[in-house]
PDB file of N, CA and C in Angstrom:
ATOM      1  N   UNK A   1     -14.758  66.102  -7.379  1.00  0.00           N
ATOM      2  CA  UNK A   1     -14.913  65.592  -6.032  1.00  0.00           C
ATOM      3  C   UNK A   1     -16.364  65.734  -5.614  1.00  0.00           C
ATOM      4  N   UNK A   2     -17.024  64.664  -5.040  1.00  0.00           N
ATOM      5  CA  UNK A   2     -18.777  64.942  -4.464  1.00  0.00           C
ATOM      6  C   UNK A   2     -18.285  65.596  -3.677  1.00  0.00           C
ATOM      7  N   UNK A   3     -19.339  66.478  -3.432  1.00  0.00           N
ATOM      8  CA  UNK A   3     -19.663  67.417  -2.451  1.00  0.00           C
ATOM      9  C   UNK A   3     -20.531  66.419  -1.161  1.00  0.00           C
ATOM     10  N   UNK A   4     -19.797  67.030   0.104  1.00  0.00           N
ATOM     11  CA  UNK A   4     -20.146  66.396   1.258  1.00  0.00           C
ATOM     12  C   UNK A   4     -21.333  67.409   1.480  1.00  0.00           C
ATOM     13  N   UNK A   5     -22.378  66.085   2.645  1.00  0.00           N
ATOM     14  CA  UNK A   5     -23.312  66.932   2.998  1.00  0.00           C
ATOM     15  C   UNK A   5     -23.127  67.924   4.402  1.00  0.00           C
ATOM     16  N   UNK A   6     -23.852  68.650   4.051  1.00  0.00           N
ATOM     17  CA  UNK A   6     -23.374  69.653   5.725  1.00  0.00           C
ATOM     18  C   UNK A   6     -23.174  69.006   7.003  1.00  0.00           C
ATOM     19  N   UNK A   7     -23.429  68.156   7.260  1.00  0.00           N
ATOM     20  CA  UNK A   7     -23.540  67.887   8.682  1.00  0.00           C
ATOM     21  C   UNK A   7     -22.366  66.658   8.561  1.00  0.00           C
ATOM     22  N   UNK A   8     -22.120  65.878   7.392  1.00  0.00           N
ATOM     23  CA  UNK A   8     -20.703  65.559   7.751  1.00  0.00           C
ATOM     24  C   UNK A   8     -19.533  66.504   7.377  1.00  0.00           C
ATOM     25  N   UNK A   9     -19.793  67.724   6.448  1.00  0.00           N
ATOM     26  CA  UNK A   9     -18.829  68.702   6.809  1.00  0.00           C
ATOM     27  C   UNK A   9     -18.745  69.299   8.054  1.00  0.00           C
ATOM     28  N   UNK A  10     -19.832  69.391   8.707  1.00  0.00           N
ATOM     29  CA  UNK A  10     -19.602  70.118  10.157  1.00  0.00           C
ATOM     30  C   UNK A  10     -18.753  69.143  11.199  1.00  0.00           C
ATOM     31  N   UNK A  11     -19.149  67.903  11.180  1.00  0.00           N
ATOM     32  CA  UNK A  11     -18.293  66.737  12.167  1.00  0.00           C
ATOM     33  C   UNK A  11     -16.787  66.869  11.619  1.00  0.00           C
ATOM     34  N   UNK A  12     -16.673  67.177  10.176  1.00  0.00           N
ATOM     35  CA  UNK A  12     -15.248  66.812   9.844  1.00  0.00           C
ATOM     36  C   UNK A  12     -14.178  68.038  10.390  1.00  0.00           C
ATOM     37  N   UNK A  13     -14.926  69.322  10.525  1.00  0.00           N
ATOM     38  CA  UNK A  13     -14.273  70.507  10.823  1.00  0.00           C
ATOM     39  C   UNK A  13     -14.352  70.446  11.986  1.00  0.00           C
ATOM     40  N   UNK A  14     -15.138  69.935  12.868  1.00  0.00           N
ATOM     41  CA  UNK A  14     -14.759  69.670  14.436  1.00  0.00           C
ATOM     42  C   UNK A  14     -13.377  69.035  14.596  1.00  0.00           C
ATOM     43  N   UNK A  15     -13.330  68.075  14.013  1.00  0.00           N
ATOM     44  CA  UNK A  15     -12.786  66.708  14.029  1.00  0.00           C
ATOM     45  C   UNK A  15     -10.803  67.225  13.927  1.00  0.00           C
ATOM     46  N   UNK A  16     -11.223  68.489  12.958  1.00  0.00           N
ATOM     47  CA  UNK A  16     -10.016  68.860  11.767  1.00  0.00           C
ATOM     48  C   UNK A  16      -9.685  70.247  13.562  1.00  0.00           C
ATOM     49  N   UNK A  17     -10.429  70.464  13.820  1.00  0.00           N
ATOM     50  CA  UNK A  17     -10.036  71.666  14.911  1.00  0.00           C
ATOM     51  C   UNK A  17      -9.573  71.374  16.598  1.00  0.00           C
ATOM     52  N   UNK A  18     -10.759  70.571  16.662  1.00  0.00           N
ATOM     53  CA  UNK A  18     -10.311  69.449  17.975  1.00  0.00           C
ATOM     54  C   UNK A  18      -9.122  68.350  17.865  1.00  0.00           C
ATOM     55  N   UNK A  19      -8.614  67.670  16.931  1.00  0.00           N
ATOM     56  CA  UNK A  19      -7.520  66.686  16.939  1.00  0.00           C
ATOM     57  C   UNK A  19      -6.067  67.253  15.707  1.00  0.00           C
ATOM     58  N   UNK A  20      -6.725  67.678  14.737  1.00  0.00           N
ATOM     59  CA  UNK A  20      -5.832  67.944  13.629  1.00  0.00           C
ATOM     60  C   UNK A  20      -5.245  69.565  13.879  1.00  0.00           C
ATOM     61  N   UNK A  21      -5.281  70.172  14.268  1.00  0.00           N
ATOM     62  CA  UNK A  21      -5.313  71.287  14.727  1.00  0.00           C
ATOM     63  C   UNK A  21      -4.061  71.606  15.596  1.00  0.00           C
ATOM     64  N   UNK A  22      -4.277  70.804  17.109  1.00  0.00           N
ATOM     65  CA  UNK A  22      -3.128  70.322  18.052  1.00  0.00           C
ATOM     66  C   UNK A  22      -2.296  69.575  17.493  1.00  0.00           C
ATOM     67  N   UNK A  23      -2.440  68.687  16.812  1.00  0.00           N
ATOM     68  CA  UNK A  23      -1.087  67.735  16.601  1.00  0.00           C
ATOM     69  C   UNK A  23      -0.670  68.602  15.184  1.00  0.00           C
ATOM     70  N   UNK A  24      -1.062  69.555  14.229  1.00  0.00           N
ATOM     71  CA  UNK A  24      -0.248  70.039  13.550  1.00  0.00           C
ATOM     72  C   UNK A  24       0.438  71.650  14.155  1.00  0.00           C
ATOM     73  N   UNK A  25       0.430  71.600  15.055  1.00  0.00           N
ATOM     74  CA  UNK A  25       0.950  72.892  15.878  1.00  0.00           C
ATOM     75  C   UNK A  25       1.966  72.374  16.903  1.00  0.00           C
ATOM     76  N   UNK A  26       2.256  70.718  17.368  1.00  0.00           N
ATOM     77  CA  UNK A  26       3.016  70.262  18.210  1.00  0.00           C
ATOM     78  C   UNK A  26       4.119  69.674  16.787  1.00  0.00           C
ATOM     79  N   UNK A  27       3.622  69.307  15.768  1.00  0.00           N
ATOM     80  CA  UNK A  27       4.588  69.224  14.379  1.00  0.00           C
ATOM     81  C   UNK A  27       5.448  70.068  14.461  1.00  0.00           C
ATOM     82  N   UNK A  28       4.695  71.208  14.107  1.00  0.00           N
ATOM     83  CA  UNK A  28       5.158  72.604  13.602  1.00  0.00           C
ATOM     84  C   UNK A  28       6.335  73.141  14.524  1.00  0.00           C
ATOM     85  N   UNK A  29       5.969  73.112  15.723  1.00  0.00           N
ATOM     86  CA  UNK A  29       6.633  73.737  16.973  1.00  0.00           C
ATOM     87  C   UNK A  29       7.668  72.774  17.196  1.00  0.00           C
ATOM     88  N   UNK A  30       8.105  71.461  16.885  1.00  0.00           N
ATOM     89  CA  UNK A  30       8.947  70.763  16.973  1.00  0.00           C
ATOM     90  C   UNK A  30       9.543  70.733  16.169  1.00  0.00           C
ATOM     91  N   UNK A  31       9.232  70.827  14.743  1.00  0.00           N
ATOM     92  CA  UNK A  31      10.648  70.763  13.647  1.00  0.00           C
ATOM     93  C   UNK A  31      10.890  72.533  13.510  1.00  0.00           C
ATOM     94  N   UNK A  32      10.558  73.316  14.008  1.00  0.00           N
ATOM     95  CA  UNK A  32      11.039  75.031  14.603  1.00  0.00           C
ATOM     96  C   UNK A  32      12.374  74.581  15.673  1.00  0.00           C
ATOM     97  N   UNK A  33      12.235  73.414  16.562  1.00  0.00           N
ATOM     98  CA  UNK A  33      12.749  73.765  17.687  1.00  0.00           C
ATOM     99  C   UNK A  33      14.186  73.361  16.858  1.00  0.00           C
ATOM    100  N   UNK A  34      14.187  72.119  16.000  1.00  0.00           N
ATOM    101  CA  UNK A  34      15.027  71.444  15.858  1.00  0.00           C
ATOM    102  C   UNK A  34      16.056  72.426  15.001  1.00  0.00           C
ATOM    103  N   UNK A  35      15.580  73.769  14.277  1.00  0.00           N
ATOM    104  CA  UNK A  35      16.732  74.577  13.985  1.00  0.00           C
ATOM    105  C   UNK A  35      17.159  75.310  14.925  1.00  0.00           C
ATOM    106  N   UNK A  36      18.818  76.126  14.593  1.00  0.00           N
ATOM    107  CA  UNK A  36      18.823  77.595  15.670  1.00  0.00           C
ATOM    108  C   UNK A  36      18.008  78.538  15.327  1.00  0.00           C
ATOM    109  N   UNK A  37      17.896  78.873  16.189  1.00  0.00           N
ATOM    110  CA  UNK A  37      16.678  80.111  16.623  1.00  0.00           C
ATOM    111  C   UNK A  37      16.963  81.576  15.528  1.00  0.00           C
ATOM    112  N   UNK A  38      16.159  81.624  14.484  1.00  0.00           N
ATOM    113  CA  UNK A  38      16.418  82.797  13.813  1.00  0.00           C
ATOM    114  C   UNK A  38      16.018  83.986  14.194  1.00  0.00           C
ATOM    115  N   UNK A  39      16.109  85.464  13.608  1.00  0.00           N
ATOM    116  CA  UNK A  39      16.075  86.211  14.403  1.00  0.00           C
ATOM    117  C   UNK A  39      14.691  86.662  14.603  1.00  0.00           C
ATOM    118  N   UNK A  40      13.790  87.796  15.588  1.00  0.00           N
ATOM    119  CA  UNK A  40      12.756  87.258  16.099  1.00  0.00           C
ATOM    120  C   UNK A  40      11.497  87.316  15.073  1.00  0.00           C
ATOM    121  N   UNK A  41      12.233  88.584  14.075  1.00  0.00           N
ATOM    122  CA  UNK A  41      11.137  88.910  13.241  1.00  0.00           C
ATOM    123  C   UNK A  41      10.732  87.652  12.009  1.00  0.00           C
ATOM    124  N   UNK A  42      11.951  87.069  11.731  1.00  0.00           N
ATOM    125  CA  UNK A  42      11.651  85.682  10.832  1.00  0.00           C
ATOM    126  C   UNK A  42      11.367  84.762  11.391  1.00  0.00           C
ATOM    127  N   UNK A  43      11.393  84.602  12.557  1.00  0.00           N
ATOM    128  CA  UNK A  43      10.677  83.251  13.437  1.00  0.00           C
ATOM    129  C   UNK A  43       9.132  83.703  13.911  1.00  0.00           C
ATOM    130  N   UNK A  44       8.250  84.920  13.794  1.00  0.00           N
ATOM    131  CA  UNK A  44       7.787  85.642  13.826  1.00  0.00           C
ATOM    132  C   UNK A  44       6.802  85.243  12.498  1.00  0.00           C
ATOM    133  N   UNK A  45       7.452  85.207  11.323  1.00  0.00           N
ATOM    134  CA  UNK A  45       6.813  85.518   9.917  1.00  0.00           C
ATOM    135  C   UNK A  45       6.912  83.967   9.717  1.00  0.00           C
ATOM    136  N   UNK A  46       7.599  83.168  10.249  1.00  0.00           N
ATOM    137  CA  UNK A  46       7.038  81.245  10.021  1.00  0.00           C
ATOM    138  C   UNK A  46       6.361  81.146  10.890  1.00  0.00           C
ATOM    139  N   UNK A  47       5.846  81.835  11.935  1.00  0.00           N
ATOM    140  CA  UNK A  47       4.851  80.846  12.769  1.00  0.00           C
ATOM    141  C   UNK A  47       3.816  81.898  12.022  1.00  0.00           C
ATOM    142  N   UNK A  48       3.446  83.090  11.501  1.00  0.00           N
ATOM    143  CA  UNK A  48       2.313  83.828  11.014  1.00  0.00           C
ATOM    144  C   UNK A  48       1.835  82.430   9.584  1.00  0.00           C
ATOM    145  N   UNK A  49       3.224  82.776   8.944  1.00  0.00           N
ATOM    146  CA  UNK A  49       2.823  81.535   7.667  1.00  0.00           C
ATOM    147  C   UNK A  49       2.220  80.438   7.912  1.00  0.00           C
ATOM    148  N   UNK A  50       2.791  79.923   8.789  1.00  0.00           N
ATOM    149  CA  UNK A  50       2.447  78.380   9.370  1.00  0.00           C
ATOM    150  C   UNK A  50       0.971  78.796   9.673  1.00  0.00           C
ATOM    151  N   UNK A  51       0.361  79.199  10.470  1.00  0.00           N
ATOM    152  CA  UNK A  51      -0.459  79.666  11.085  1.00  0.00           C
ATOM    153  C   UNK A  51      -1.583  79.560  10.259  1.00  0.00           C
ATOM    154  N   UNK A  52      -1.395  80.240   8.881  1.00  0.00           N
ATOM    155  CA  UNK A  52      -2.321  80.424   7.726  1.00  0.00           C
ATOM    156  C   UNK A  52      -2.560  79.540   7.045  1.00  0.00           C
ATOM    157  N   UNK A  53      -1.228  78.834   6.570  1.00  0.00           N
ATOM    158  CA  UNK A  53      -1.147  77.793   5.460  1.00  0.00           C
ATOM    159  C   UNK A  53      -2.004  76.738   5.974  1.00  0.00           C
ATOM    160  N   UNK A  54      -1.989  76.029   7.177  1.00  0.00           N
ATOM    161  CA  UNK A  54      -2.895  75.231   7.418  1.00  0.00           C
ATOM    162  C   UNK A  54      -4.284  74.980   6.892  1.00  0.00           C
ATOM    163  N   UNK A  55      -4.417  75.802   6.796  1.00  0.00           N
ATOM    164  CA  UNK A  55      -6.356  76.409   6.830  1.00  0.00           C
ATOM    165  C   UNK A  55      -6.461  76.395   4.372  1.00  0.00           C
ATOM    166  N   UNK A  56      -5.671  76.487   4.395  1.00  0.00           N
ATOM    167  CA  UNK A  56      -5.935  76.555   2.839  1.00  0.00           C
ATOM    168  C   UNK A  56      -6.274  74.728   1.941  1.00  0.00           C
ATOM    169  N   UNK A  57      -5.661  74.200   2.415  1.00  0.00           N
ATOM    170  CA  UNK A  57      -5.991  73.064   1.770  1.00  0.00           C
ATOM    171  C   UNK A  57      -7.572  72.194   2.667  1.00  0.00           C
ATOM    172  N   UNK A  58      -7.630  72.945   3.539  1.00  0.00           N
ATOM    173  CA  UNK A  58      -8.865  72.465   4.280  1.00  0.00           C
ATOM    174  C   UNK A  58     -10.107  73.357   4.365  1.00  0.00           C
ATOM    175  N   UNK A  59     -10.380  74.248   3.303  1.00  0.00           N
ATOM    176  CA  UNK A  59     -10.901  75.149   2.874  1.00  0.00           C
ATOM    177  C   UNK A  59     -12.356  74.932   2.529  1.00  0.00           C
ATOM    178  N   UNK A  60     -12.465  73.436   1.446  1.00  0.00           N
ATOM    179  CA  UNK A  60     -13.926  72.778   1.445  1.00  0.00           C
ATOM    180  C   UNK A  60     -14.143  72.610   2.688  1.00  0.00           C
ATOM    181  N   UNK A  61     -13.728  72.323   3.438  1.00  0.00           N
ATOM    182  CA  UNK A  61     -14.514  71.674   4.545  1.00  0.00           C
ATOM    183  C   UNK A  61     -14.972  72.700   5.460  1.00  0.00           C
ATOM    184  N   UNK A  62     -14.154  73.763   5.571  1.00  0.00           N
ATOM    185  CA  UNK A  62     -14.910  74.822   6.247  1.00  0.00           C
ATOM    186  C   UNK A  62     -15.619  76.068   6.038  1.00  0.00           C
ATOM    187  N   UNK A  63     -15.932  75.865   4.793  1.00  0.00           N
ATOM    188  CA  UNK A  63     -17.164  76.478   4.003  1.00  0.00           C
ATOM    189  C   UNK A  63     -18.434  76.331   3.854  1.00  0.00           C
ATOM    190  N   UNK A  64     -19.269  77.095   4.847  1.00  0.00           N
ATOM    191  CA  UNK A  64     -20.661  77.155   4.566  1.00  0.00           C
ATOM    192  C   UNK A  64     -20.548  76.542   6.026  1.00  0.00           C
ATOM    193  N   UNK A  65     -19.477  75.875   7.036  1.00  0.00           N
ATOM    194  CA  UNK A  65     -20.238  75.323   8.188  1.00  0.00           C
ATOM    195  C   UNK A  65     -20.746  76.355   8.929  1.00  0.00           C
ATOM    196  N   UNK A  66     -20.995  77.349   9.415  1.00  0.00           N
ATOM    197  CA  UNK A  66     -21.306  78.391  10.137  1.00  0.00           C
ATOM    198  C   UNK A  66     -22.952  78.550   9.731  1.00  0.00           C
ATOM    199  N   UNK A  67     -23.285  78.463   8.988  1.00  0.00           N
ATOM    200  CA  UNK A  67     -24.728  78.616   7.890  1.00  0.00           C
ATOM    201  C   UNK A  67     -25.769  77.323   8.546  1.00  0.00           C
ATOM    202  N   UNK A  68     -26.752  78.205   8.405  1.00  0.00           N
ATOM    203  CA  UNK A  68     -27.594  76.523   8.881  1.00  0.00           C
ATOM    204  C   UNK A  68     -27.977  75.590   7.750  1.00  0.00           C
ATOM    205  N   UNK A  69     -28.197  73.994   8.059  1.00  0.00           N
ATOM    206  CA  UNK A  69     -28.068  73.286   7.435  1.00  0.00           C
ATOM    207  C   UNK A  69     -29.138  73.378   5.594  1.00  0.00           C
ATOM    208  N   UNK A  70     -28.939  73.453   4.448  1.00  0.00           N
ATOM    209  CA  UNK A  70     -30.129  73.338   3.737  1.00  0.00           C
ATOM    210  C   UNK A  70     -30.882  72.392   3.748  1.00  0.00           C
ATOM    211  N   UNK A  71     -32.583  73.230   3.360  1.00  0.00           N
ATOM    212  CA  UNK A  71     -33.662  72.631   3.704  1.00  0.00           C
ATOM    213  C   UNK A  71     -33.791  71.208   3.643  1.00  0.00           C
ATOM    214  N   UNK A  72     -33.393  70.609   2.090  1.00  0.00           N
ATOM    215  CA  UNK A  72     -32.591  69.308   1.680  1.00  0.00           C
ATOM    216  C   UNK A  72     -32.315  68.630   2.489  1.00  0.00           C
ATOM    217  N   UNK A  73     -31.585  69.214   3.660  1.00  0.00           N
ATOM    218  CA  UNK A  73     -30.470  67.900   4.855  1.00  0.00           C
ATOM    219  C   UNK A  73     -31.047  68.102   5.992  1.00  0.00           C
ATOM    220  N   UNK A  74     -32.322  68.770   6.308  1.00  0.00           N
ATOM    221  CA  UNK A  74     -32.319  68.636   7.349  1.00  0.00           C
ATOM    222  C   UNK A  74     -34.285  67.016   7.783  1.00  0.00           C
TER     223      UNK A  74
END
């Protein structure tokens, strides 16, 4: 896979926190609602999971944004 340059990794992790972020937490929280309510500590340990799992397949993209841009890109 090319490697993106920093500053469209930085727009994409906005992008992924500001829009993708909310609508996978109104997902999440809606197919939760649609079972019965398990008990508190396992409904507890899917929203911790949920919580995490997100963030792993979107992992390139939020690596190195915190860092200032290299000399290269700017």
């Amino acid at each position: 896979m090319a490697e993106l340059r920093h500053s469209t990794r930085r727009r994409l992790a906005l992008l992924v926190l500001i829009v993708g972020l909310p609508v996978y937490i109104v997902i999440a929280s809606t197919i939760m609602t649609m079972f019965e309510r398990p008990p508190i500590l396992v409904e507890l340990l899917i929203y911790v999971a949920l919580g995490v799992l997100w963030a792993f397949p979107l992992k390139f993209v939020f690596k190195g944004v915190g860092r200032e841009a290299p000399p290269d890109e700017e």
